[in-house]
Structure formats: C-alpha cells, structure tokens
C-alpha atoms as a PDB file:
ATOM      1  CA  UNK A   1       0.000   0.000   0.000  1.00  0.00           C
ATOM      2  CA  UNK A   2       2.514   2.476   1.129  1.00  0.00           C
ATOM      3  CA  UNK A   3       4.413   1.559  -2.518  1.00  0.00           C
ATOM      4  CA  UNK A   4       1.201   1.952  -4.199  1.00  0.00           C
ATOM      5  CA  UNK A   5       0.879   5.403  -2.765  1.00  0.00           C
ATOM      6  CA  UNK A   6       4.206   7.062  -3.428  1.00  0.00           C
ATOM      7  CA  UNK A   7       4.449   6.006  -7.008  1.00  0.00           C
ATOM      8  CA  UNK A   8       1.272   8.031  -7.324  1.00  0.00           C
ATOM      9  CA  UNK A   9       2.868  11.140  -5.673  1.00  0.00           C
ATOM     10  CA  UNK A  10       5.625  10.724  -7.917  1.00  0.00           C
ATOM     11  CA  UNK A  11       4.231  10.205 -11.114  1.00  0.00           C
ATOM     12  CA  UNK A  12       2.349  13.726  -9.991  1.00  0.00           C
ATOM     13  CA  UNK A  13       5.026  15.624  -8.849  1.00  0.00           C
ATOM     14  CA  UNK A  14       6.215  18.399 -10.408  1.00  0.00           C
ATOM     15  CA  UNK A  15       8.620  21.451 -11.175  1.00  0.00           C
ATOM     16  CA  UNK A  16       6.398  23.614  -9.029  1.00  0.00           C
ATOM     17  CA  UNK A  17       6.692  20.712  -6.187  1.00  0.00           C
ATOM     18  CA  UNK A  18      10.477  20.541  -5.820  1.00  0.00           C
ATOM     19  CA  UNK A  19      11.205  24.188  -6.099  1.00  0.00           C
ATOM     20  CA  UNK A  20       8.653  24.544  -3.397  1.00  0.00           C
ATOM     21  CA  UNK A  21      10.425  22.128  -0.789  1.00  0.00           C
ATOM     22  CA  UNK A  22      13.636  23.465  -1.699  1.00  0.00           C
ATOM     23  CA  UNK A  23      12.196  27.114  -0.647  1.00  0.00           C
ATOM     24  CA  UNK A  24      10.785  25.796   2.352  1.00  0.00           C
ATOM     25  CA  UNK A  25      14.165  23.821   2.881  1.00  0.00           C
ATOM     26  CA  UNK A  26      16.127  27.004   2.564  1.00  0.00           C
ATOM     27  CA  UNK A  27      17.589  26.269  -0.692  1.00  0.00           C
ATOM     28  CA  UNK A  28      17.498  28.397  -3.909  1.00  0.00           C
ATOM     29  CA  UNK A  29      17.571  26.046  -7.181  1.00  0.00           C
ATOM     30  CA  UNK A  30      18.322  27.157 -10.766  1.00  0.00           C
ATOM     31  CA  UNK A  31      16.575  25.602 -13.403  1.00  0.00           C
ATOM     32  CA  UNK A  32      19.176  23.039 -14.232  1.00  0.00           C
ATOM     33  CA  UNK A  33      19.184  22.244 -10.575  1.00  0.00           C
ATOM     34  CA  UNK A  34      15.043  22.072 -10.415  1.00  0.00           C
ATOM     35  CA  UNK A  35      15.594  19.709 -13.409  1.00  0.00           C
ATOM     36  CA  UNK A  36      18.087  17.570 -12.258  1.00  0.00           C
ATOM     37  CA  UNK A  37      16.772  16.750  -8.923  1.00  0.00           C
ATOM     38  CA  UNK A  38      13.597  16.192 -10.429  1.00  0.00           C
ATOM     39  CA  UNK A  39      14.095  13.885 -13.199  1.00  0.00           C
ATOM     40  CA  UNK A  40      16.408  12.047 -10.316  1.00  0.00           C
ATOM     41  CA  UNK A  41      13.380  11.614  -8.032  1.00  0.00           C
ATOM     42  CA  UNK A  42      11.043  10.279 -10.738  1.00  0.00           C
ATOM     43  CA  UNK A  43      13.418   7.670 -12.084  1.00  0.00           C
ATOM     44  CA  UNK A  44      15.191   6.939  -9.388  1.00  0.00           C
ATOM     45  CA  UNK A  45      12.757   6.911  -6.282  1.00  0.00           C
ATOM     46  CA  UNK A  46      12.886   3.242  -5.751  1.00  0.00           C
ATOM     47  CA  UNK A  47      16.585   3.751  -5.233  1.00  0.00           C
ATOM     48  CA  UNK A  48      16.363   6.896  -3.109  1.00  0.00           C
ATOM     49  CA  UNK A  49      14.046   5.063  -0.948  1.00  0.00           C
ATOM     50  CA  UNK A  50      14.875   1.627  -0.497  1.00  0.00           C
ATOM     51  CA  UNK A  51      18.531   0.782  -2.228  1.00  0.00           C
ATOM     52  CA  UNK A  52      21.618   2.422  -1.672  1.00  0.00           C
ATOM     53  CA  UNK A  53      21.900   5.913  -3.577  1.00  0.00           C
ATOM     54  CA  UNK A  54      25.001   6.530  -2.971  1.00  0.00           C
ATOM     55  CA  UNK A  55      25.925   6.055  -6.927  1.00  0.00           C
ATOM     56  CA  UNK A  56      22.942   8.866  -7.397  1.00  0.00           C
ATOM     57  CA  UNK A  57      23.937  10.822  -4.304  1.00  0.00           C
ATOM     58  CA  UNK A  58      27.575  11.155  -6.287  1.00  0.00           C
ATOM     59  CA  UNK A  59      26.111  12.039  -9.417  1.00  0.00           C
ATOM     60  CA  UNK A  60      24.436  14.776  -7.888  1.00  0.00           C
ATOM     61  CA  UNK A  61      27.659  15.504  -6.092  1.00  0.00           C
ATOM     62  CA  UNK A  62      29.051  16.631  -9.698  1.00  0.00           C
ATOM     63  CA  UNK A  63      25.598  18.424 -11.216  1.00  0.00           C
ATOM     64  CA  UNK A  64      24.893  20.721  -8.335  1.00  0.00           C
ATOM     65  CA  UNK A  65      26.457  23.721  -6.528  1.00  0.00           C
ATOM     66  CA  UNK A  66      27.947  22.557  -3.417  1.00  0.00           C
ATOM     67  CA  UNK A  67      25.875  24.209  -1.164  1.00  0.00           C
ATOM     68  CA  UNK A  68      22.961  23.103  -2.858  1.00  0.00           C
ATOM     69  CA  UNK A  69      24.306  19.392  -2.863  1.00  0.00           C
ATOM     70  CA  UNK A  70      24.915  19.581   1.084  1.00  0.00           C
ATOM     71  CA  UNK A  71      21.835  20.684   2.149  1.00  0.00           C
ATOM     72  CA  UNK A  72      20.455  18.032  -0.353  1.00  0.00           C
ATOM     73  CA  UNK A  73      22.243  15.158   1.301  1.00  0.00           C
ATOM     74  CA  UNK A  74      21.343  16.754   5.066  1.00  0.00           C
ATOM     75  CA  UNK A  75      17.681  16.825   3.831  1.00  0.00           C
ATOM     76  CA  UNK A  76      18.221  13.299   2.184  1.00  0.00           C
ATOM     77  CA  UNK A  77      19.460  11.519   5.803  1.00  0.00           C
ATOM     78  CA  UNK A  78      17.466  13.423   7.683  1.00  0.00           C
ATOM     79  CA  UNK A  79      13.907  12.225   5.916  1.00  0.00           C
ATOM     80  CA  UNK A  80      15.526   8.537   5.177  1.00  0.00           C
ATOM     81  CA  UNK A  81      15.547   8.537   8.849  1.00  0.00           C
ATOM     82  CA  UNK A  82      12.928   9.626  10.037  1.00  0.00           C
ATOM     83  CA  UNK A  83      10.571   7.222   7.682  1.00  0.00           C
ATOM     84  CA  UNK A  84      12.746   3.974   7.578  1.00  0.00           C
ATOM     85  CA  UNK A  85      10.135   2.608  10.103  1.00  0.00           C
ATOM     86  CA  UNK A  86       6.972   3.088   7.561  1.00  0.00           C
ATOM     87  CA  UNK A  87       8.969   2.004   4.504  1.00  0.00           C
END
C-alpha cells in the first residue's frame, strides 16, 4: 500500500513541487538544478528510498552547486531517517 501510494505522488510531482520544498528547505535552485533533482526523483525513487543511492547521491555531487548538494544530502538523511520505520 505504502508503494502503491508514493508512485502516485511521484508520477504527480512536479517542477512547481520541488522548487517549493527546496524554498521551504532554505535552498534556492536554478533551473538546471530544479531539473536535475527532479528527473532524479522520478526515475530513481525506488533507489532513493529503499537501495543504496550513494551512486545517485555522487552524481548529484558533480551536477549541483555545493551548497545546494549539502543541504540536499542533510535533507536526504534526515527524511531517510525519520521514515525507515513506515517504509
């Protein structure tokens, strides 16, 4: 069930969506940024969620500012955390 509902808030996510979070996260994106993380998330959420993304972590690593990468990766641990228990 839980499955069933995330790959519906995925496959409706959008631009608007991440640029959002990241505001509310304290980050400023760019559009290549917005676009990057974005088309991660859609084809890679099984991954970000319940493999190891390091591989996509490090590819991000290389696309995104810095500071923009290291508040991803706090956000990232923070929220893997903090819903390991419902996954």
């Amino acid at each position: 069930m839980n499955e069933f509902l995330i790959k519906q808030y995925i496959t409706n996510l959008t631009y608007g969506d991440i640029n959002s979070f990241a505001s509310k996260s304290g980050i400023t994106l760019n559009n290549d940024e917005t676009e990057i993380i974005y088309n991660n998330i859609k084809n890679n959420w099984r991954t970000i969620l319940y493999g190891n993304p390091r591989g996509i972590l490090n590819d991000l690593k290389e696309q995104l500012e810095t500071e923009t990468y290291n508040k991803v990766e706090e956000l990232y641990i923070s929220f893997k955390d903090k819903v390991q228990n419902y996954l």
